[in-house]
N, C-alpha and C. Protein backbone atom coordinates (compact mmCIF):
# COMPACT_ATOMS: atom_id res chain seq x y z
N UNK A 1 0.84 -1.18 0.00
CA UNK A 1 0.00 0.00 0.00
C UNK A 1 0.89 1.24 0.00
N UNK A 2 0.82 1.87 -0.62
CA UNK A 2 1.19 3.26 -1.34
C UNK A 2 1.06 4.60 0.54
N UNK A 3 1.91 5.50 0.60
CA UNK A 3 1.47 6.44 1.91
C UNK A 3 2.23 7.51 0.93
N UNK A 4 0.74 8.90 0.98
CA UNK A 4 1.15 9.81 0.52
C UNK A 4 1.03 10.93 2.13
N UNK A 5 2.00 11.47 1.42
CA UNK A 5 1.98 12.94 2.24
C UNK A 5 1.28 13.99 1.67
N UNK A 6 0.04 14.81 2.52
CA UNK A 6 -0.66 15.72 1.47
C UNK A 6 -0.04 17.03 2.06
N UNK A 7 0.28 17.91 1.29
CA UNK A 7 0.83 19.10 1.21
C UNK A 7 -0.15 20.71 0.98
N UNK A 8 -1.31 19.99 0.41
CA UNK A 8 -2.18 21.37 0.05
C UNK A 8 -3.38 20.56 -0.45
N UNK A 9 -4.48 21.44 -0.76
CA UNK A 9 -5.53 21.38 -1.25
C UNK A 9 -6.33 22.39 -2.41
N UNK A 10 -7.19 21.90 -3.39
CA UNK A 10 -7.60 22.91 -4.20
C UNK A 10 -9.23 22.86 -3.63
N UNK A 11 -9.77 23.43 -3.48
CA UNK A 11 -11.31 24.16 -3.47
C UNK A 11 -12.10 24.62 -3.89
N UNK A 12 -13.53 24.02 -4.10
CA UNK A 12 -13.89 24.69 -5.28
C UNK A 12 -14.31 25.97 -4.72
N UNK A 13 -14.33 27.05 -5.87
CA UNK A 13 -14.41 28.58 -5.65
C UNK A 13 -15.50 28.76 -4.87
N UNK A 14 -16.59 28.27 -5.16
CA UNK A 14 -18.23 28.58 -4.70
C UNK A 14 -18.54 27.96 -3.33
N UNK A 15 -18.55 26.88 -3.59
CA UNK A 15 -19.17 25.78 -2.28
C UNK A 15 -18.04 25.68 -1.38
N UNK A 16 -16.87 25.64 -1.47
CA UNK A 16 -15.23 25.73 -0.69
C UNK A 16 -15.01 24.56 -0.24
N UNK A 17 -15.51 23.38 -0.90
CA UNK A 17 -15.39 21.94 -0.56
C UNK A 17 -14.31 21.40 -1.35
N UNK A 18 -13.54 20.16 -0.86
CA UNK A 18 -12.40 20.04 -1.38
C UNK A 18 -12.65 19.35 -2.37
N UNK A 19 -11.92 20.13 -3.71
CA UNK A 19 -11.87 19.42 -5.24
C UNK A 19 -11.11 18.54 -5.50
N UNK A 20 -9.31 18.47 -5.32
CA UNK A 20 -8.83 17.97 -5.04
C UNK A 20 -7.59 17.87 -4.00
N UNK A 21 -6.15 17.34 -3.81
CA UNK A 21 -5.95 17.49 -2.90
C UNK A 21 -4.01 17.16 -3.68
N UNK A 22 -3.29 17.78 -3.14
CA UNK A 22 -1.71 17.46 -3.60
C UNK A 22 -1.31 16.63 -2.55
N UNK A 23 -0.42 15.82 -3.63
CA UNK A 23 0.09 14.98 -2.54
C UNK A 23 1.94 14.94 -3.03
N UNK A 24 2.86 14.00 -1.90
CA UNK A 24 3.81 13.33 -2.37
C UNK A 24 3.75 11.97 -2.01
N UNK A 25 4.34 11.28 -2.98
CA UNK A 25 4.11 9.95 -2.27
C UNK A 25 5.59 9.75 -1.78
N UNK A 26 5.54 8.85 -0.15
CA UNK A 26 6.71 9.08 0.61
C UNK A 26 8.22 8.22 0.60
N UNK A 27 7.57 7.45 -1.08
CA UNK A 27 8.67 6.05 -1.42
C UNK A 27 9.26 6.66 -2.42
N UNK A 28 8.44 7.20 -2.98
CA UNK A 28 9.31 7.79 -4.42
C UNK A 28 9.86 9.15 -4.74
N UNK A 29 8.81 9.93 -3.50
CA UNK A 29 9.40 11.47 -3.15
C UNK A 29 8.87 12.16 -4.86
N UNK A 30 7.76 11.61 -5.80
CA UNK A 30 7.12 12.09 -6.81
C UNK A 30 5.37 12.71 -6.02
N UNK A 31 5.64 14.23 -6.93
CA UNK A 31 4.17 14.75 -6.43
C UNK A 31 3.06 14.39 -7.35
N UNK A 32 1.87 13.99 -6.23
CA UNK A 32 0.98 13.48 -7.16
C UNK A 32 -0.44 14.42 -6.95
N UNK A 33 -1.45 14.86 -7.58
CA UNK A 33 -2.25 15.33 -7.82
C UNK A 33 -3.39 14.39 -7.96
N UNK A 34 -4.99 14.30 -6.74
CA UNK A 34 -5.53 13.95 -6.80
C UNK A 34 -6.88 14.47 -6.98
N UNK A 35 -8.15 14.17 -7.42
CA UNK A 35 -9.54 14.45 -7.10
C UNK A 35 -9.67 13.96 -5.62
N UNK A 36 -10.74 14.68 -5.10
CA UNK A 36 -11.31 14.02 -4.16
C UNK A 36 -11.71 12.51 -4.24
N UNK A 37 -12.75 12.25 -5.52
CA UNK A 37 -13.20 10.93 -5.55
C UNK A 37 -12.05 10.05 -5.82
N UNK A 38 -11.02 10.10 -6.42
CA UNK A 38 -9.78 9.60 -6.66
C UNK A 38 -9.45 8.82 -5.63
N UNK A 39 -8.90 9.91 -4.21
CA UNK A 39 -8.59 9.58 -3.27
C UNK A 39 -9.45 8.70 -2.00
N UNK A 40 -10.37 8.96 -2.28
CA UNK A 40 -11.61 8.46 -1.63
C UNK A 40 -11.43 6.95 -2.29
N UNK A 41 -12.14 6.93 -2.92
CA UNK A 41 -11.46 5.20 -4.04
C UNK A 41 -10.30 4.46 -3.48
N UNK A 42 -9.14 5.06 -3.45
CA UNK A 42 -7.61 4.38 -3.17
C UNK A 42 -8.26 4.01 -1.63
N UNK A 43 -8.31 4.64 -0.74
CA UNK A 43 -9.13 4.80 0.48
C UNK A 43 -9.31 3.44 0.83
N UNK A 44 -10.62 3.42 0.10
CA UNK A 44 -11.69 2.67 0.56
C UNK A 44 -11.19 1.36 -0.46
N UNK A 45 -10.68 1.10 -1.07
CA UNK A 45 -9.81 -0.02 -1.53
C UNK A 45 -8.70 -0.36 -1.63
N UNK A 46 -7.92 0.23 -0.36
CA UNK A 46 -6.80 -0.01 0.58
C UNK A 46 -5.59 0.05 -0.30
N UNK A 47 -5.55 0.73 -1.35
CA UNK A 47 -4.64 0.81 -2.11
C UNK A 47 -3.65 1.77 -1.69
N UNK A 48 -4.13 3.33 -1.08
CA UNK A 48 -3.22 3.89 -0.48
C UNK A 48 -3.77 4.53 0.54
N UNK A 49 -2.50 5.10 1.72
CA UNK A 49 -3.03 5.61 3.04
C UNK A 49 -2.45 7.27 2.30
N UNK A 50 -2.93 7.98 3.29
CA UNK A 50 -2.81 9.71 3.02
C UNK A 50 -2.72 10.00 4.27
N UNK A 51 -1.28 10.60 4.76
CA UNK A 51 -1.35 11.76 5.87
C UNK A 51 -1.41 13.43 5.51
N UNK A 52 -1.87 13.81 6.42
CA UNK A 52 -1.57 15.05 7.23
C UNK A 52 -0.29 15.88 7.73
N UNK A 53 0.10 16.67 7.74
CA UNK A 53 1.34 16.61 8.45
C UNK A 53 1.45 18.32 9.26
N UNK A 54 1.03 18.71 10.25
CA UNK A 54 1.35 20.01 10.94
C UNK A 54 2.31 20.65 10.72
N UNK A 55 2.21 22.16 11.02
CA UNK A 55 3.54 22.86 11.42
C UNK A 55 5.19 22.41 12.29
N UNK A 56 3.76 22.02 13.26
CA UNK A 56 4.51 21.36 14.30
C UNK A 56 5.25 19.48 14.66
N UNK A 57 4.47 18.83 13.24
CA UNK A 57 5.28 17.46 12.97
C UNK A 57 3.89 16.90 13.24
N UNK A 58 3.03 16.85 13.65
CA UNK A 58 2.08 16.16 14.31
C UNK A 58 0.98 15.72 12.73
N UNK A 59 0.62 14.74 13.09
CA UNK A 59 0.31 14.00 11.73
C UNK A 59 -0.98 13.19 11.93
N UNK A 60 -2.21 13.18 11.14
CA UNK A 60 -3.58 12.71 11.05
C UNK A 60 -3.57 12.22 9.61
N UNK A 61 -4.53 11.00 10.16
CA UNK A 61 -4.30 9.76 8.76
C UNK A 61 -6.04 10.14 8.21
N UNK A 62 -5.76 10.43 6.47
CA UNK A 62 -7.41 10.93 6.24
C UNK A 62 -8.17 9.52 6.48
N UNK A 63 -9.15 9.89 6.52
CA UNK A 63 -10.77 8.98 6.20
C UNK A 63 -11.50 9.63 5.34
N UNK A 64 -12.53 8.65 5.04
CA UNK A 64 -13.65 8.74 4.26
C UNK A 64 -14.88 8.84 5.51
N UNK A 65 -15.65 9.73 5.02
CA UNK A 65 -16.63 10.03 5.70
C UNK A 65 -18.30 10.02 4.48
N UNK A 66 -18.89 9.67 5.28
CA UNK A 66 -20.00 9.87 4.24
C UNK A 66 -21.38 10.77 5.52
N UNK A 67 -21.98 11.43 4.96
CA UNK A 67 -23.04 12.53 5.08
C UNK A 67 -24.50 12.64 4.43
N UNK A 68 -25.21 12.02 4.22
CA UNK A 68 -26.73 12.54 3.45
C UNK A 68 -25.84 11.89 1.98
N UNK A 69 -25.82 11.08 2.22
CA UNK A 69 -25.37 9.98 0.67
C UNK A 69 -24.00 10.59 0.22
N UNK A 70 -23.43 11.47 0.89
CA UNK A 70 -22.22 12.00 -0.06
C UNK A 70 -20.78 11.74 0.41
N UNK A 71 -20.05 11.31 0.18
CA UNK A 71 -18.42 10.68 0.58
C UNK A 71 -17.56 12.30 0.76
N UNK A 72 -16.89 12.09 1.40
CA UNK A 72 -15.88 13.79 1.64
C UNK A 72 -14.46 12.80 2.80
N UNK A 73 -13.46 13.87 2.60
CA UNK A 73 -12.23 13.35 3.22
C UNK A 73 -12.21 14.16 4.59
N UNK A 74 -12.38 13.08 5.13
CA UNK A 74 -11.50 13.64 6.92
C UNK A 74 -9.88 13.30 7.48
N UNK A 75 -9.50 13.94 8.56
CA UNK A 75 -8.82 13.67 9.15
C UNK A 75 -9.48 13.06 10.23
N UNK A 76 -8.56 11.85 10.91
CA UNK A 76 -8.78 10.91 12.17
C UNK A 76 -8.56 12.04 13.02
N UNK A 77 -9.87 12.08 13.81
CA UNK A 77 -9.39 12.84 15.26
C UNK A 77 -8.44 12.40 16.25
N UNK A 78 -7.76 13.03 16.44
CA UNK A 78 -7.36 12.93 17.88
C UNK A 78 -7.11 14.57 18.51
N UNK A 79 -6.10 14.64 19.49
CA UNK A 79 -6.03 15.76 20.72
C UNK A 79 -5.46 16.73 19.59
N UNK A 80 -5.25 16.84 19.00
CA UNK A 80 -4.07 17.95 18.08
C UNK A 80 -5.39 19.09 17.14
N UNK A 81 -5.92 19.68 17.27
CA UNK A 81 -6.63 20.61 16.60
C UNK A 81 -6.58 21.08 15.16
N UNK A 82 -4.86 20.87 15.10
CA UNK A 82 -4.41 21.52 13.92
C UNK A 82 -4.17 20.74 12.63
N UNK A 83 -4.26 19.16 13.26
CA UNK A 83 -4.11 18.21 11.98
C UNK A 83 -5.24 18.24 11.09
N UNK A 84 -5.89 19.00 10.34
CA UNK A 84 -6.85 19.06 9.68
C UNK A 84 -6.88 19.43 7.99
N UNK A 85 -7.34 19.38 6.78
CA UNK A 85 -7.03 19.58 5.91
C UNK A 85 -7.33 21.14 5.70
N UNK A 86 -8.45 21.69 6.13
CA UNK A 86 -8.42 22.96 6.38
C UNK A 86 -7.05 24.06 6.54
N UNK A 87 -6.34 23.18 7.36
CA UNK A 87 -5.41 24.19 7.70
C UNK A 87 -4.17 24.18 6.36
N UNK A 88 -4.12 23.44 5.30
CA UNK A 88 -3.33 23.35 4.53
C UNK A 88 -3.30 24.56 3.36
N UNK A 89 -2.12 24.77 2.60
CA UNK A 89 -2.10 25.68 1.76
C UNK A 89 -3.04 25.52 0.38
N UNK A 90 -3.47 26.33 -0.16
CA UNK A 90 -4.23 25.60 -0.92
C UNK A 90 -3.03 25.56 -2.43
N UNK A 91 -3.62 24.82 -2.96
CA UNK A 91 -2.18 24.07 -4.47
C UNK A 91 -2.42 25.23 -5.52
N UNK A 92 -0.56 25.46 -5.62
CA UNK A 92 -0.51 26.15 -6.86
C UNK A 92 -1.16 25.65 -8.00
N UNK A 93 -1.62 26.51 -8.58
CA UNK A 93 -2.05 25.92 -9.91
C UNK A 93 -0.81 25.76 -10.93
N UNK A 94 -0.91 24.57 -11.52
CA UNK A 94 0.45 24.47 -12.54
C UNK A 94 -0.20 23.83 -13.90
N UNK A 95 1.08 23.85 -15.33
CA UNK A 95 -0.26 23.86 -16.45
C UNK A 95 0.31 22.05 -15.96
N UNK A 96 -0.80 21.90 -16.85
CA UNK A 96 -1.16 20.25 -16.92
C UNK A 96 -0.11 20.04 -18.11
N UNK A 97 0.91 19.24 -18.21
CA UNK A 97 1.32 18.58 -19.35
C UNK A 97 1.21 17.55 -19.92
N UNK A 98 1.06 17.08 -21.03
CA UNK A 98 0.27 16.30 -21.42
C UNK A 98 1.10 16.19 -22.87
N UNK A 99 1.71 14.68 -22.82
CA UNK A 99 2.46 14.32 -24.30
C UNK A 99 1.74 13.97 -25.05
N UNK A 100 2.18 14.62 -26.14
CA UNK A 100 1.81 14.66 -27.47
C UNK A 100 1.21 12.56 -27.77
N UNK A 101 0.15 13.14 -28.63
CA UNK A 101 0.11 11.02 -28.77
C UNK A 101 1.17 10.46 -29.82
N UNK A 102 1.29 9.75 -29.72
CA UNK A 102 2.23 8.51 -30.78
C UNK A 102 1.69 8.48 -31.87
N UNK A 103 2.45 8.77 -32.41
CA UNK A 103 1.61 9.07 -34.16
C UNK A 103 3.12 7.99 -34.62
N UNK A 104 3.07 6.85 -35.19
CA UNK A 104 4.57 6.59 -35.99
C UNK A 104 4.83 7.41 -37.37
N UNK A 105 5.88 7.41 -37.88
CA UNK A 105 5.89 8.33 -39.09
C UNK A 105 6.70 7.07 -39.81
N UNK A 106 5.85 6.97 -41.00
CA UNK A 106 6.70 6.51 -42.36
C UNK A 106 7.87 7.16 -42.50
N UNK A 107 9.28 6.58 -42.82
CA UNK A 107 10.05 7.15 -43.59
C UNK A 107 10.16 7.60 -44.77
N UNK A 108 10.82 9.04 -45.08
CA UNK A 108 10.71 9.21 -46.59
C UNK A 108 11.05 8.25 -47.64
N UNK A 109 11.08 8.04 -48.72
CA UNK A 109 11.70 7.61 -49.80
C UNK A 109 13.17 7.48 -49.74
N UNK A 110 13.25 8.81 -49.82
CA UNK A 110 14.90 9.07 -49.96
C UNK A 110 15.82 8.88 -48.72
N UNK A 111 14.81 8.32 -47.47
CA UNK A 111 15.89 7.72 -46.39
C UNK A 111 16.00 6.29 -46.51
N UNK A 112 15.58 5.56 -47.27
CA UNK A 112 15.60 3.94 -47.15
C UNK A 112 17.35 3.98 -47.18
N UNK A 113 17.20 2.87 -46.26
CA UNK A 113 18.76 2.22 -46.14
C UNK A 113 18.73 1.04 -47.25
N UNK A 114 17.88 0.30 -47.47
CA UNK A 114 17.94 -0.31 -48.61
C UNK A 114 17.36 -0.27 -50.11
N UNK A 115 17.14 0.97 -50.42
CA UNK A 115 16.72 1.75 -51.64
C UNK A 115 18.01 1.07 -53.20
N UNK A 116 16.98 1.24 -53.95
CA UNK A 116 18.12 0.76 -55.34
C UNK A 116 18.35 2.66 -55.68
N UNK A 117 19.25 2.91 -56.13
CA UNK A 117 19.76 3.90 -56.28
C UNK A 117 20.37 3.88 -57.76
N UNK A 118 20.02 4.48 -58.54
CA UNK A 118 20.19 4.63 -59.99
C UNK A 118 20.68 5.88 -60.36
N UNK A 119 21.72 5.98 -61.62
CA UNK A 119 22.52 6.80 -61.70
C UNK A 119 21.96 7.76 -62.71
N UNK A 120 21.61 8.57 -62.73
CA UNK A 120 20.82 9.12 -64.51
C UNK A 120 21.68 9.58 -65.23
């Protein structure tokens, strides 16, 4: 099972509920970018755990919570006030990159390595 470290959160503008959520994951030290439902999913099919992590070092493991039919991410309570996703920065926005698709390309004519070559 996969343990990310979450670092920030995005929100949506209107309702201020969490859209999605940044993470690192703590084996590979690569940042990963999640949806809420994303993370909720890994969750709840034990694929990966997600901490919290304070100012102060102190660290809360999320949950899934559900409400009037609807799933949302918590932090595990305990005594610490501040382990909460609330208190996180919310995520730079960065552009999305996205490689080009695989197109193969024919070679020209005039690159064959085994071309007959005639003299005029």
């Amino acid at each position: 099972m996969k343990t990310f470290l979450v670092n920030c959160t995005q929100k949506h503008v209107q309702h201020g509920r969490i859209e999605s959520i940044g993470c690192i994951d703590i084996t590979t030290n690569t940042e990963v970018r999640l949806t809420e439902a994303d993370a909720i999913h890994q969750i709840e099919a034990k694929l990966a755990s997600f901490i919290v992590r304070d100012a102060k070092g102190h660290e809360a493991v999320l949950e899934v919570e559900e409400r009037d039919g609807r799933k949302f991410l918590i932090t595990k309570r305990d005594h610490f006030v501040t382990d909460n996703l609330g208190a996180l920065p919310e995520c730079a926005s960065k552009p999305i990159v996205v490689p080009p698709p695989y197109r193969p390309v024919a070679p020209a004519r005039s690159h064959g390595v085994h071309g007959n070559w005639e003299l005029l």
